[in-house]
C-alpha atoms as a PDB file:
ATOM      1  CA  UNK A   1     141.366 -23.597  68.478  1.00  0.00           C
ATOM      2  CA  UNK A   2     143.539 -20.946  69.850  1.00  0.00           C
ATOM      3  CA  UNK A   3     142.603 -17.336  70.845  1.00  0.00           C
ATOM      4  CA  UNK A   4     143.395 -14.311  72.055  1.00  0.00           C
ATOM      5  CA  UNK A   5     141.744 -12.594  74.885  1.00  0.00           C
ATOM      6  CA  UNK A   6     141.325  -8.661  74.766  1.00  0.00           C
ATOM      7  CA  UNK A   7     140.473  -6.295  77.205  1.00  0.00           C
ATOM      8  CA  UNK A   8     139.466  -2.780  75.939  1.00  0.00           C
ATOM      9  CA  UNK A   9     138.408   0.528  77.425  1.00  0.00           C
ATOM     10  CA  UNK A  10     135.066   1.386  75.972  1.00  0.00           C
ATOM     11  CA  UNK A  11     133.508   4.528  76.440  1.00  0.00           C
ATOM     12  CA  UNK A  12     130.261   4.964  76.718  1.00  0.00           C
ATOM     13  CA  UNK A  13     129.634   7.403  74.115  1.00  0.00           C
ATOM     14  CA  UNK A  14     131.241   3.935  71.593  1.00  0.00           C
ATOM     15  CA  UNK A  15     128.803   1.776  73.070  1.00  0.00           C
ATOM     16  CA  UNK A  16     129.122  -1.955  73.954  1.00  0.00           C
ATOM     17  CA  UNK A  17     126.675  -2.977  70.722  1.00  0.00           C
ATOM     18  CA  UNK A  18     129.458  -1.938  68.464  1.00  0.00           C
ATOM     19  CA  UNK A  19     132.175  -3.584  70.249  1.00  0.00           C
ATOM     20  CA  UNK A  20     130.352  -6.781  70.047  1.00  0.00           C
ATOM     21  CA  UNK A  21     129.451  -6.251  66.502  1.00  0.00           C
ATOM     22  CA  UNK A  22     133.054  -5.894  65.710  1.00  0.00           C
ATOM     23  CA  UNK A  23     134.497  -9.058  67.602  1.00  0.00           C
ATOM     24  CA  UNK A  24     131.263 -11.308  66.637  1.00  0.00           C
ATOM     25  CA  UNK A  25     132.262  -9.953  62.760  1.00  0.00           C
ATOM     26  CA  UNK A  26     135.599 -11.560  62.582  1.00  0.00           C
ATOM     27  CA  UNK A  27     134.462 -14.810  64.429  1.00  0.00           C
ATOM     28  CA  UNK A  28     135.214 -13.702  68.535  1.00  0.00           C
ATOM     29  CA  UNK A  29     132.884 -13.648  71.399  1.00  0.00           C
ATOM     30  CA  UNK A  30     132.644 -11.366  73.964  1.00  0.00           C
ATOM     31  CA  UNK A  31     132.875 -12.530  77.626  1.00  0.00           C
ATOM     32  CA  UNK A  32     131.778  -9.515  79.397  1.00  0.00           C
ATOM     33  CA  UNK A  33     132.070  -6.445  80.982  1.00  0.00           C
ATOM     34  CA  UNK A  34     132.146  -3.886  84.034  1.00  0.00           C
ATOM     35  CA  UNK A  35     131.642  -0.694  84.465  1.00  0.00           C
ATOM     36  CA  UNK A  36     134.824   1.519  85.217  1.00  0.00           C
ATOM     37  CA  UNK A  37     135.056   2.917  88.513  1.00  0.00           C
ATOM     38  CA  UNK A  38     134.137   6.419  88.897  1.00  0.00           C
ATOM     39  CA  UNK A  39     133.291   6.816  85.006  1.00  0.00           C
ATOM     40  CA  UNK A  40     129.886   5.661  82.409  1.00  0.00           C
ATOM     41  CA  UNK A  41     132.939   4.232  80.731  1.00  0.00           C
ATOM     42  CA  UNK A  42     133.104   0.256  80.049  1.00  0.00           C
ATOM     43  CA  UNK A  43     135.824  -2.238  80.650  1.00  0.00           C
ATOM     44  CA  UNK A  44     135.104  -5.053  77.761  1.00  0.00           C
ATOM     45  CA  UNK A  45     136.536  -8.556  77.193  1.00  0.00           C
ATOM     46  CA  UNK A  46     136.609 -11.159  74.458  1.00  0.00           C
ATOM     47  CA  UNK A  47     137.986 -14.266  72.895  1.00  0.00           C
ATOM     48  CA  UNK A  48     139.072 -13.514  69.339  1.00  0.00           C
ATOM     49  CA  UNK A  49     140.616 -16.318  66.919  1.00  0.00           C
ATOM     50  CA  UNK A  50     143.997 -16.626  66.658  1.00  0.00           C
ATOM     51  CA  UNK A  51     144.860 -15.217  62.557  1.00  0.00           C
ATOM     52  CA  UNK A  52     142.374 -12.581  63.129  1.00  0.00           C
ATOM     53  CA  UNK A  53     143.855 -10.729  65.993  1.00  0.00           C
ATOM     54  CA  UNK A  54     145.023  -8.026  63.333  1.00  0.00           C
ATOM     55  CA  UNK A  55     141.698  -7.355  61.846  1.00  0.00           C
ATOM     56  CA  UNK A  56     140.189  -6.781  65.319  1.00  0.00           C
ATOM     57  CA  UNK A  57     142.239  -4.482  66.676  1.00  0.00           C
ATOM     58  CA  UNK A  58     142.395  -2.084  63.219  1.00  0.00           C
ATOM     59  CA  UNK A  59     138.666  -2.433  63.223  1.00  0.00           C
ATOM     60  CA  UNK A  60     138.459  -1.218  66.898  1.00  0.00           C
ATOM     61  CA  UNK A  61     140.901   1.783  66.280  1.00  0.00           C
ATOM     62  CA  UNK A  62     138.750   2.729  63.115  1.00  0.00           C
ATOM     63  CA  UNK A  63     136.217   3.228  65.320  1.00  0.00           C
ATOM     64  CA  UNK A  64     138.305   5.339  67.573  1.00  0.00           C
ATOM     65  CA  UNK A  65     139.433   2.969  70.786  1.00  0.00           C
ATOM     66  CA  UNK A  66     142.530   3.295  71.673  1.00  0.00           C
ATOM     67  CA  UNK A  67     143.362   1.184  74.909  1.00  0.00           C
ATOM     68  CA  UNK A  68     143.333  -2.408  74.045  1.00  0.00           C
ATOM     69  CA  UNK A  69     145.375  -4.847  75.795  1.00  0.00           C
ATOM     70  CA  UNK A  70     145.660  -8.418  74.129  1.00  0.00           C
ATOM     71  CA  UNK A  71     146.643 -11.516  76.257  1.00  0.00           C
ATOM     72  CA  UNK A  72     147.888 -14.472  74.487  1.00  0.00           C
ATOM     73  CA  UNK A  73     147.379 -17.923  74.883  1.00  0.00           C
ATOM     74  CA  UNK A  74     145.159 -21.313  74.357  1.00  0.00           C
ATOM     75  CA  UNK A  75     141.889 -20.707  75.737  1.00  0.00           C
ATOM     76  CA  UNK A  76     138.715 -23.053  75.321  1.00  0.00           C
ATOM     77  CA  UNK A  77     135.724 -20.920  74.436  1.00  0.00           C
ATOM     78  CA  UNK A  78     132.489 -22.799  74.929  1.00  0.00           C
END
């Protein structure tokens, strides 16, 4: 199956519960995170299914995150 991969600024204030809740809602998993340098802030990752890229991201702005970069391609997730 083919998926997208997104990267996302999370802030800590959002939490990284939420973000997961959001991606594992429309059928994605997350693949991690890091902490941003110099910030509480949260650089997240995850695989979401091709189809439901749209869904995702309006979910994700709903809930008020704003820089989300999406990287396209075919990408095993185990």
């Amino acid at each position: 199956m083919n998926y997208f991969h997104i990267y996302c600024e999370v802030p800590a204030k959002f939490g990284l519960s939420t973000f997961s809740r959001i991606v594992k809602k429309f059928g994605g998993k997350c693949t991690g995170y890091k902490n941003k340098i110099g910030s509480s802030d949260f650089i997240a990752s995850a695989f979401i299914p091709k189809g439901k890229e749209k869904e995702v991201l309006t979910a994700l702005g709903k809930e008020g995150l704003k820089d989300i970069f999406v990287s396209e391609g075919s990408f095993l997730m185990v």
